[in-house]
N, C-alpha and C. Protein backbone atom coordinates (compact mmCIF):
# COMPACT_ATOMS: atom_id res chain seq x y z
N UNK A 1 -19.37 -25.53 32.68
CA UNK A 1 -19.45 -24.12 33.00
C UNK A 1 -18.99 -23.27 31.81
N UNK A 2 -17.75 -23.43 31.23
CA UNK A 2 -17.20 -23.18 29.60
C UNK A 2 -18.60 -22.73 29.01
N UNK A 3 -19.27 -24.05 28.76
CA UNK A 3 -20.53 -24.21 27.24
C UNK A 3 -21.45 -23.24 28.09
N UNK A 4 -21.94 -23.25 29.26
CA UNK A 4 -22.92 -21.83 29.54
C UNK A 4 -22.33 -20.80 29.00
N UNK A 5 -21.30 -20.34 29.61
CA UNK A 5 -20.65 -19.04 29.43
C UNK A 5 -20.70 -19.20 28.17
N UNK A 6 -19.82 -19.41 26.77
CA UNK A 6 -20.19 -19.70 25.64
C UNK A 6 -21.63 -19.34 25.06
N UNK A 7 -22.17 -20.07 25.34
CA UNK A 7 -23.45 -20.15 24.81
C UNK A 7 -24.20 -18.64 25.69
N UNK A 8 -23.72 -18.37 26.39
CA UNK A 8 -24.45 -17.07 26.80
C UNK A 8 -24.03 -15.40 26.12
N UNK A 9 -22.74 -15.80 25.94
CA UNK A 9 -21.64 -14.50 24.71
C UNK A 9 -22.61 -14.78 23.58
N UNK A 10 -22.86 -15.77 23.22
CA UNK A 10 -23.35 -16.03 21.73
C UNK A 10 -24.66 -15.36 21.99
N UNK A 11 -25.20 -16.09 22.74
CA UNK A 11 -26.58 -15.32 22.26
C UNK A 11 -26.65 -13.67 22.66
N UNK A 12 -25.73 -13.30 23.60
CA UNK A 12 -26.04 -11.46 23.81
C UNK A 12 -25.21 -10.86 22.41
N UNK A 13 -24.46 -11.75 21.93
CA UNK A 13 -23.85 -10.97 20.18
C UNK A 13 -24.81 -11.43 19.55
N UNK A 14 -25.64 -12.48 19.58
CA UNK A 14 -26.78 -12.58 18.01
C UNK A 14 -27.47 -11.78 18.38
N UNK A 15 -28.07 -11.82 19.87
CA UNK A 15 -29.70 -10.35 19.91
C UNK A 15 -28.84 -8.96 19.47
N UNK A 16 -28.06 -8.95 19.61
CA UNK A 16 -27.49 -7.24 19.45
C UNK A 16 -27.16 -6.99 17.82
N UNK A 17 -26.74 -8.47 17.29
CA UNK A 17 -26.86 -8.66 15.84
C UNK A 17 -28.17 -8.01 14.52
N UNK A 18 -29.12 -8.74 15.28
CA UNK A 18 -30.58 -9.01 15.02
C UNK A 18 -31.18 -7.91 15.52
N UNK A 19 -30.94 -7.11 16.33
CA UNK A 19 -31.84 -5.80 17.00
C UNK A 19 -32.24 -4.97 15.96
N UNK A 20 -31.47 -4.59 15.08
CA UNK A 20 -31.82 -3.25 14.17
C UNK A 20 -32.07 -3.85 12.94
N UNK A 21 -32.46 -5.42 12.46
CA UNK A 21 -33.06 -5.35 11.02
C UNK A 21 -31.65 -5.38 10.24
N UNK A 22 -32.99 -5.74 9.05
CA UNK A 22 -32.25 -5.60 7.66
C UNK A 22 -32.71 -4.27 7.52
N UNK A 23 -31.90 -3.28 7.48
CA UNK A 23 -32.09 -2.06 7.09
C UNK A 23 -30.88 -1.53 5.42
N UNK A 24 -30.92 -0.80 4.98
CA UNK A 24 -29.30 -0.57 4.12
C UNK A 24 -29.39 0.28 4.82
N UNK A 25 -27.76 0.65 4.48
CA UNK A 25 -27.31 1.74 5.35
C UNK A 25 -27.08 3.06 4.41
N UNK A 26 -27.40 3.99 5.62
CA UNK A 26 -27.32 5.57 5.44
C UNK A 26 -25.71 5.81 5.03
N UNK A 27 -25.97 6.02 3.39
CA UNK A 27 -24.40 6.80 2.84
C UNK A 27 -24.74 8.41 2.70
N UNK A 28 -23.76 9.21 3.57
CA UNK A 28 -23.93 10.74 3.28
C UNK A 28 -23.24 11.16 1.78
N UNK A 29 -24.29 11.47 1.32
CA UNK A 29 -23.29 12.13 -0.65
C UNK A 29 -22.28 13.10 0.22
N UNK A 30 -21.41 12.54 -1.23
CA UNK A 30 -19.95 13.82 -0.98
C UNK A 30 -20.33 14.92 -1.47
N UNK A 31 -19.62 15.82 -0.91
CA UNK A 31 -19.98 17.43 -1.30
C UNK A 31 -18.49 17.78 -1.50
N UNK A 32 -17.94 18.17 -3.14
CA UNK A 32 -17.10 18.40 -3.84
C UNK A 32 -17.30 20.13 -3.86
N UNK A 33 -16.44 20.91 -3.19
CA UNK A 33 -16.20 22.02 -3.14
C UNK A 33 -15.43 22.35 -4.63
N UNK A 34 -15.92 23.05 -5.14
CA UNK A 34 -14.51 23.69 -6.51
C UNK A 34 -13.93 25.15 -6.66
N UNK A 35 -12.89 25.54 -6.65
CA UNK A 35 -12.52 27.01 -6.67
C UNK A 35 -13.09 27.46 -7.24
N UNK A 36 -14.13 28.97 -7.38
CA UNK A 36 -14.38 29.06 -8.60
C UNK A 36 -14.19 30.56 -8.97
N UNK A 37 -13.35 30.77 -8.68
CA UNK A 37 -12.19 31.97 -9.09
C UNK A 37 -11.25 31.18 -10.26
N UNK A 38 -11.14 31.99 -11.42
CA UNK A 38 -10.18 31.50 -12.72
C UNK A 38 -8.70 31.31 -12.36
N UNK A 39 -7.96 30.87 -12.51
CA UNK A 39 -6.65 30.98 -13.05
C UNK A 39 -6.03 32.52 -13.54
N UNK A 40 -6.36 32.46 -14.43
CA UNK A 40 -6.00 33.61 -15.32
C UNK A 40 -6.40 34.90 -14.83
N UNK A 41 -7.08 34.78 -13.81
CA UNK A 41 -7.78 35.97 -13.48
C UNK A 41 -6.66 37.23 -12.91
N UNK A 42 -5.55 36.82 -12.27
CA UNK A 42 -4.28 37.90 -11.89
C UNK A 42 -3.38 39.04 -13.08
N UNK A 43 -4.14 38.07 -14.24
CA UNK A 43 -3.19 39.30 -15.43
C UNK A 43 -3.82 40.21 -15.97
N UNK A 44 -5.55 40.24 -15.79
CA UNK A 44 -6.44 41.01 -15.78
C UNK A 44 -6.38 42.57 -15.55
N UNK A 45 -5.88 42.39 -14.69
CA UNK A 45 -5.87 44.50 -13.85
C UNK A 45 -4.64 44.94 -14.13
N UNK A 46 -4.05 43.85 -14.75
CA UNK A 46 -2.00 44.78 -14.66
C UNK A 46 -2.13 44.76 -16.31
N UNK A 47 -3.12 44.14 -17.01
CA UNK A 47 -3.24 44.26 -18.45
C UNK A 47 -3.86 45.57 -18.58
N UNK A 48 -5.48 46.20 -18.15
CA UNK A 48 -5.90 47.23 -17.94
C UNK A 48 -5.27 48.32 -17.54
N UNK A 49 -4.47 48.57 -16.37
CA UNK A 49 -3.53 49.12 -15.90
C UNK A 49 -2.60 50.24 -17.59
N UNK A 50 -2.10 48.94 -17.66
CA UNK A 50 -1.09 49.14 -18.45
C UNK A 50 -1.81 49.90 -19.80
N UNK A 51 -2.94 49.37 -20.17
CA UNK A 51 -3.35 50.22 -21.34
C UNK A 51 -4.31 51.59 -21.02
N UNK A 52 -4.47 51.99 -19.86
CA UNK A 52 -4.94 53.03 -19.39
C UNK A 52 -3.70 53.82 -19.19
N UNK A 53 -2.46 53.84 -18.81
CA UNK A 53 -1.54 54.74 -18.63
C UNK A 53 -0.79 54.60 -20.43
N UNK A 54 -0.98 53.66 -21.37
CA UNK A 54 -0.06 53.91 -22.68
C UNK A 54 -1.68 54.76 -23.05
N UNK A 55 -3.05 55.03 -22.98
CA UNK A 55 -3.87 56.12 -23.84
C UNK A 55 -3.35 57.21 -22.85
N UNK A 56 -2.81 57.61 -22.06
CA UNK A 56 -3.16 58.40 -20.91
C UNK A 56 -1.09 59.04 -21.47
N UNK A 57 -0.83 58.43 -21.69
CA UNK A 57 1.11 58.82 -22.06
C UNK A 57 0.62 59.14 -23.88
N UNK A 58 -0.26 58.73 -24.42
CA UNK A 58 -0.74 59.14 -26.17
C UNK A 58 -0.95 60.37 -26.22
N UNK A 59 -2.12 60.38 -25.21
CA UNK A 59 -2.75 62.07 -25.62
C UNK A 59 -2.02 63.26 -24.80
């Protein structure tokens, strides 16, 4: 009774094995997000700033 049972697991895991082929498998590409705002970009307006009020304190 063992070797039926046995032998009956085996074969419902090989058909379920064997169902879908030799196929390769579906890899999704990575999608690498990047900041793309600078670094440096915060000293920008307080640099401007600053040389608009020293022409603006000149004249």
């Amino acid at each position: 009774m063992k070797k039926i049972a046995l032998a009956a697991a085996l074969s419902v895991f090989a058909s379920a094995t064997f169902a879908g082929g030799l196929e390769e498998p579906v890899v999704e590409p990575v999608i690498i997000e990047e900041d793309t705002s600078g670094s440096n970009a915060g000293w920008v307006i307080p640099v401007i700033l600053l040389a608009l009020i020293g022409a603006a304190a000149a004249s």
